[in-house]
Protein backbone atom coordinates (compact mmCIF):
# COMPACT_ATOMS: atom_id res chain seq x y z
CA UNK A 1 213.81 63.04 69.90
CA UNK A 2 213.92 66.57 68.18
CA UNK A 3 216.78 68.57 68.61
CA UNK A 4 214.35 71.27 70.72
CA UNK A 5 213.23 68.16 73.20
CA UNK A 6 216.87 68.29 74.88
CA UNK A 7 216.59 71.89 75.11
CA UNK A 8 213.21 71.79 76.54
CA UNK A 9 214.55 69.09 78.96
CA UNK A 10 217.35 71.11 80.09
CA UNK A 11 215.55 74.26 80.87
CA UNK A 12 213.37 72.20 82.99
CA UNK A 13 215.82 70.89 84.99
CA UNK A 14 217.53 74.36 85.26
CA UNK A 15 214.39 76.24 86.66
CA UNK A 16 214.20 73.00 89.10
CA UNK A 17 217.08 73.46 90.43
CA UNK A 18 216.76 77.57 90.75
CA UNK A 19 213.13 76.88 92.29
CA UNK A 20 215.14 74.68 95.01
CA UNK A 21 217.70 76.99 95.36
CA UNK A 22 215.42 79.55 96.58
CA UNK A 23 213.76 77.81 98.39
CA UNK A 24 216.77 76.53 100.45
CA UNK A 25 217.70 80.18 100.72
CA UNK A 26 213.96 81.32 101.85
CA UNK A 27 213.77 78.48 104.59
CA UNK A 28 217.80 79.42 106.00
CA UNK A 29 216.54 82.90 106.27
CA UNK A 30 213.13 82.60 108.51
CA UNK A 31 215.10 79.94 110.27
CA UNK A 32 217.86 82.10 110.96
CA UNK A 33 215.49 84.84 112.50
CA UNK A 34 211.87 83.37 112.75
CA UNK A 35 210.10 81.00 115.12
CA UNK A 36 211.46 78.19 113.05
CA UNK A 37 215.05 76.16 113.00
CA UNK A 38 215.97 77.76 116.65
CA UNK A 39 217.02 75.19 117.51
CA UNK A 40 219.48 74.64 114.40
CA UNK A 41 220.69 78.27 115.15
CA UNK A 42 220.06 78.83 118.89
CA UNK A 43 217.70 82.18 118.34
CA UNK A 44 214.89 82.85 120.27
CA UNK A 45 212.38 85.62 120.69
CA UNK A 46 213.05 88.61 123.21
CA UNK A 47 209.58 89.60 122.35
CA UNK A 48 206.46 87.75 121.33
CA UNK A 49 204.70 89.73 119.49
CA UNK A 50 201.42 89.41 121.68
CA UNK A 51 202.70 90.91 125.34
CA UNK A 52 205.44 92.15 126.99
CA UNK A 53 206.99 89.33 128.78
CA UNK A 54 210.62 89.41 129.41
CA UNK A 55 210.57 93.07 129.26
CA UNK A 56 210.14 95.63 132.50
CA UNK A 57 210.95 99.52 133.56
CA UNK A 58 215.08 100.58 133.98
CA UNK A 59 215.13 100.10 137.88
CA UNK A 60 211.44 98.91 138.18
CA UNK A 61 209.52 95.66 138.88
CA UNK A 62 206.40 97.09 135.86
CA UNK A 63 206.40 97.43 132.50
CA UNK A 64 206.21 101.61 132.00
CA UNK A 65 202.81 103.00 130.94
CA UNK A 66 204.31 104.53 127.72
CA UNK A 67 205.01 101.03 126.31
CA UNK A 68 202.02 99.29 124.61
CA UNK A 69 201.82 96.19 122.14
CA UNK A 70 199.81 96.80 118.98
CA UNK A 71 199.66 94.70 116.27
CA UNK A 72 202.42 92.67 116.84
CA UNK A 73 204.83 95.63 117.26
CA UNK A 74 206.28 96.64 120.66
CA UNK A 75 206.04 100.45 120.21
CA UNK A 76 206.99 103.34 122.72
CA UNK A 77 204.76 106.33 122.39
CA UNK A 78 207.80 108.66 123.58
CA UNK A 79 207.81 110.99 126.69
CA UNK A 80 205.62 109.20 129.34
CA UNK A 81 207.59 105.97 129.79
CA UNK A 82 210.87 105.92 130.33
CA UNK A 83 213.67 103.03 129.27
CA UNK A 84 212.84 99.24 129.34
CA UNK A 85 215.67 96.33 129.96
CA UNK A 86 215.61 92.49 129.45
CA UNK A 87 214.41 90.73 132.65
CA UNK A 88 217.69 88.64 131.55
CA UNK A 89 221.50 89.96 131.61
CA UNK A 90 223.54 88.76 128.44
CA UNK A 91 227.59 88.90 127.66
CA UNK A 92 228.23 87.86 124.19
CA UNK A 93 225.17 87.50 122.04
CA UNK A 94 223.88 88.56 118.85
CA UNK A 95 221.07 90.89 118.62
CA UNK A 96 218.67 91.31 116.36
CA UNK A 97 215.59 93.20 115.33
CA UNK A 98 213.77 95.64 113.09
CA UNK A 99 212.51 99.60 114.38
CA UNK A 100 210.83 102.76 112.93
CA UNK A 101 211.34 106.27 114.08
CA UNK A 102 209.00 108.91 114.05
CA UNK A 103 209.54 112.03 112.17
CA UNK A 104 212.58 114.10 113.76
CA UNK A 105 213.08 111.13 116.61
CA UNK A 106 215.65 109.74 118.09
CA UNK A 107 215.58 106.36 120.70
CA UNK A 108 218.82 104.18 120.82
CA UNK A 109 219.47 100.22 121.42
CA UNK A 110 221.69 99.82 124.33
CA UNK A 111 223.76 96.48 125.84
CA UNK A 112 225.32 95.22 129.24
CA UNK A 113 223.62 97.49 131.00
CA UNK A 114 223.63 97.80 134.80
CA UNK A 115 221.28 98.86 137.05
CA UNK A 116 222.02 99.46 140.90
CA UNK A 117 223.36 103.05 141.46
CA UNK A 118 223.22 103.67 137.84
CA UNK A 119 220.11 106.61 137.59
CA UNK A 120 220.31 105.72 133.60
CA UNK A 121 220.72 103.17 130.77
CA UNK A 122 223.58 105.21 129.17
CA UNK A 123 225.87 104.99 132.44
CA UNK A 124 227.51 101.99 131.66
CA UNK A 125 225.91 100.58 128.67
CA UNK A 126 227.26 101.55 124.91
CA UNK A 127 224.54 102.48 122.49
CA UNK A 128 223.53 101.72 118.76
CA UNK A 129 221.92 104.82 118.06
CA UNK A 130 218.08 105.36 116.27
CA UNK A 131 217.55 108.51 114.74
CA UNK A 132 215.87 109.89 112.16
CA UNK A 133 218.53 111.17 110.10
CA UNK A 134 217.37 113.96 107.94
CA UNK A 135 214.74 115.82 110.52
CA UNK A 136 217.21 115.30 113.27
CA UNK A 137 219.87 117.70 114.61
CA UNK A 138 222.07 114.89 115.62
CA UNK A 139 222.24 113.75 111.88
CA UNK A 140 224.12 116.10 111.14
CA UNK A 141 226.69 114.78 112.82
CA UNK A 142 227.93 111.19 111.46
CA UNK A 143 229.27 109.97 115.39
CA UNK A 144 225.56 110.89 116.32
CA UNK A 145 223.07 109.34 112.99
CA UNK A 146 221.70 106.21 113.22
CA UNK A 147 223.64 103.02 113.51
CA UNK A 148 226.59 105.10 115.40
CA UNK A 149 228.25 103.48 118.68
CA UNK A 150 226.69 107.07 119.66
CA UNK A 151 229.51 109.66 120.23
CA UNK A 152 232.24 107.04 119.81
CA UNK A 153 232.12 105.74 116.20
CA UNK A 154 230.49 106.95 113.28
CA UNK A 155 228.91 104.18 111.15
CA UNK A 156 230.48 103.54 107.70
CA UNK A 157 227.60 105.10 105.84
CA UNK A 158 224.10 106.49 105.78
CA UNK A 159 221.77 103.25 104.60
CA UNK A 160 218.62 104.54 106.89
CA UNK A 161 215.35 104.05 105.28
CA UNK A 162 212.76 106.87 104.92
CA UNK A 163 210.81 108.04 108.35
CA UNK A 164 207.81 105.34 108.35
CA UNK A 165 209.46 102.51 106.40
CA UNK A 166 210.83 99.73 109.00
CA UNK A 167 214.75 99.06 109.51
CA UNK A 168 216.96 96.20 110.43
CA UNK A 169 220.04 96.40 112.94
CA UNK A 170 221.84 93.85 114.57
CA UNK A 171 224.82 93.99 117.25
CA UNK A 172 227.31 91.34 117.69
CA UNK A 173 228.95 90.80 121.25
CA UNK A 174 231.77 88.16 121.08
CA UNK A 175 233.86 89.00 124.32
CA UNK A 176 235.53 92.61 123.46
CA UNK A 177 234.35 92.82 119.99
CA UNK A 178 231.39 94.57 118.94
CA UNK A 179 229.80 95.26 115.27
CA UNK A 180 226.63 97.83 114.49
CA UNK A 181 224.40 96.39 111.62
CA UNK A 182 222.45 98.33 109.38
CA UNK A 183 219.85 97.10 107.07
CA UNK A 184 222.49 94.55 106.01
CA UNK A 185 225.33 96.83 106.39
CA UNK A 186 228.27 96.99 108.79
CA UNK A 187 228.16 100.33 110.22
CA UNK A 188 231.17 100.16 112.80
CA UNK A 189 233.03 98.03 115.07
CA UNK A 190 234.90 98.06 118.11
CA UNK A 191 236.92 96.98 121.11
CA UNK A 192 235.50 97.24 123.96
CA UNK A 193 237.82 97.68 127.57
CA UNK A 194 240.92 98.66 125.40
CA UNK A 195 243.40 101.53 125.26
CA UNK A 196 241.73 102.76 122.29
CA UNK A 197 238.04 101.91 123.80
CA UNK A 198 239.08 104.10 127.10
CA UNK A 199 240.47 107.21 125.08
CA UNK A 200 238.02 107.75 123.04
CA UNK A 201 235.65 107.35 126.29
CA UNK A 202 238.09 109.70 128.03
CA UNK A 203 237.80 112.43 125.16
CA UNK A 204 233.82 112.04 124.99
CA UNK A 205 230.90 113.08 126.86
CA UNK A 206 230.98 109.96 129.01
CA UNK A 207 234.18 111.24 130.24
CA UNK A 208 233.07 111.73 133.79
CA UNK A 209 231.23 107.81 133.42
CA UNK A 210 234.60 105.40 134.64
CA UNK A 211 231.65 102.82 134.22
CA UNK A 212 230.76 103.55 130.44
CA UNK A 213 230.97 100.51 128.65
CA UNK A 214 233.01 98.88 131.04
CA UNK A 215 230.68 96.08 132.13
CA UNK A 216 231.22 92.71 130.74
CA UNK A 217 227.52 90.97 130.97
CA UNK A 218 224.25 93.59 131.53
CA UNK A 219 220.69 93.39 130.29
CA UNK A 220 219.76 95.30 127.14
CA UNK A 221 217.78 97.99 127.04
CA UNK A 222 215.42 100.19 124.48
CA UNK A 223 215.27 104.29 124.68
CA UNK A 224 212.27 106.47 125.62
CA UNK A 225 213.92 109.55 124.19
CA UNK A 226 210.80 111.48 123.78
CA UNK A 227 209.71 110.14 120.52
CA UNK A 228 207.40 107.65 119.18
CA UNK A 229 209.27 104.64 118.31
CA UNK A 230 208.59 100.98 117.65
CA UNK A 231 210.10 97.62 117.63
CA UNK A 232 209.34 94.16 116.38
CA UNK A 233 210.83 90.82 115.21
CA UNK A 234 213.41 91.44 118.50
CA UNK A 235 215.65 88.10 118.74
CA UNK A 236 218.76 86.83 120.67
CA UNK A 237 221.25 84.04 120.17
CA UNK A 238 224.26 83.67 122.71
CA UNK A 239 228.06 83.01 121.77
CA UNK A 240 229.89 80.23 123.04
């Protein structure tokens, strides 16, 4: 054998393993958030990409006019809909999904909301705020850009992609604890029903609320805000 054979050899073997390596990786990702492996990792659509099933008006029976699927993306053409909630009601759950604003738009993901005598999805349900960050007045303001716990806690950076280019958020429920996502980033967290959680509440605009993020299970719920917005890859896994 030549002295370059062994070399040859282990070069081989190293891209072998690398090629398996990724491979590994590429199959524990789309498990983790595709159609595949849920039942390894208990996630499972909220939306399937073809109707909108599992999906209806705040406080109505219908889905809203203003909500349409196209392509495989849930989108909201802004001003003629109004909210939409889970048919479903979740406590502690991980959330996840992907969204793009329109230019100078702002639409929100909100959690354990409640319906009843509740006129809106903000009354009791915290919110991980979608803005568009540079053509919106409420980026100037880092407890109102994108990512926030809106008016409460300002995420831990600006990661936002450009107007048109698709982002990734997650929220994490586990009993009082909360964390905001951003394309891979943690933006905040929180507890939720503590001292701290009810001063900053009493020192906010949801002062007058007593209900504001109060509720311990509620369905979740996607803004109308007046702007085009849209939504896809939307997926769920409960907590023990």
């Amino acid at each position: 054998m030549s002295d370059l054979q062994p070399m040859l050899l282990l070069g081989a073997c190293a891209l072998g393993a690398l090629a398996s390596c990724s491979s590994k990786v590429e199959a524990e990702s789309d498990g983790a958030y595709g159609a595949e492996g849920t039942e390894q990792t208990g996630w499972r659509p909220l939306f399937d990409g073809t109707t909108t099933a599992g999906w209806r008006g705040f406080k109505r029976e219908d889905m809203p006019d203003g909500w349409a699927v196209e392509d495989g993306v849930l989108h909201c053409r802004g001003g003629d809909g109004g909210d939409i909630v889970t048919e479903e009601q979740f406590a502690d759950f991980e959330l996840a999904l992907d969204w793009k604003i329109s230019p100078s738009g702002n639409s929100g993901i909100f959690f354990h909301v409640a319906e009843g005598e509740y006129d809106a999805v903000w009354r009791t349900g915290p919110e991980l705020q979608i803005l568009d960050n540079a053509g919106h007045a409420d980026g100037g303001n880092s407890l109102t850009s994108a990512g926030s716990n809106y008016a409460l806690h300002a995420p831990a950076a600006d990661v936002t992609r450009p107007v048109g280019e698709w982002n990734s958020s997650r929220i994490v429920v586990d009993g009082p604890h909360v964390e905001h996502w951003l394309n891979g980033v943690k933006q905040c967290e929180y507890e939720l029903w503590s001292d701290e959680w009810r001063a900053l509440v009493a020192d906010s605009k949801f002062a007058a609320m007593p209900d504001y993020g109060m509720m311990k299970t509620g369905h979740i719920a996607l803004q109308d805000h007046g702007n085009a917005v849209w939504f896809r890859n939307i997926r769920i896994r409960t907590l023990p």
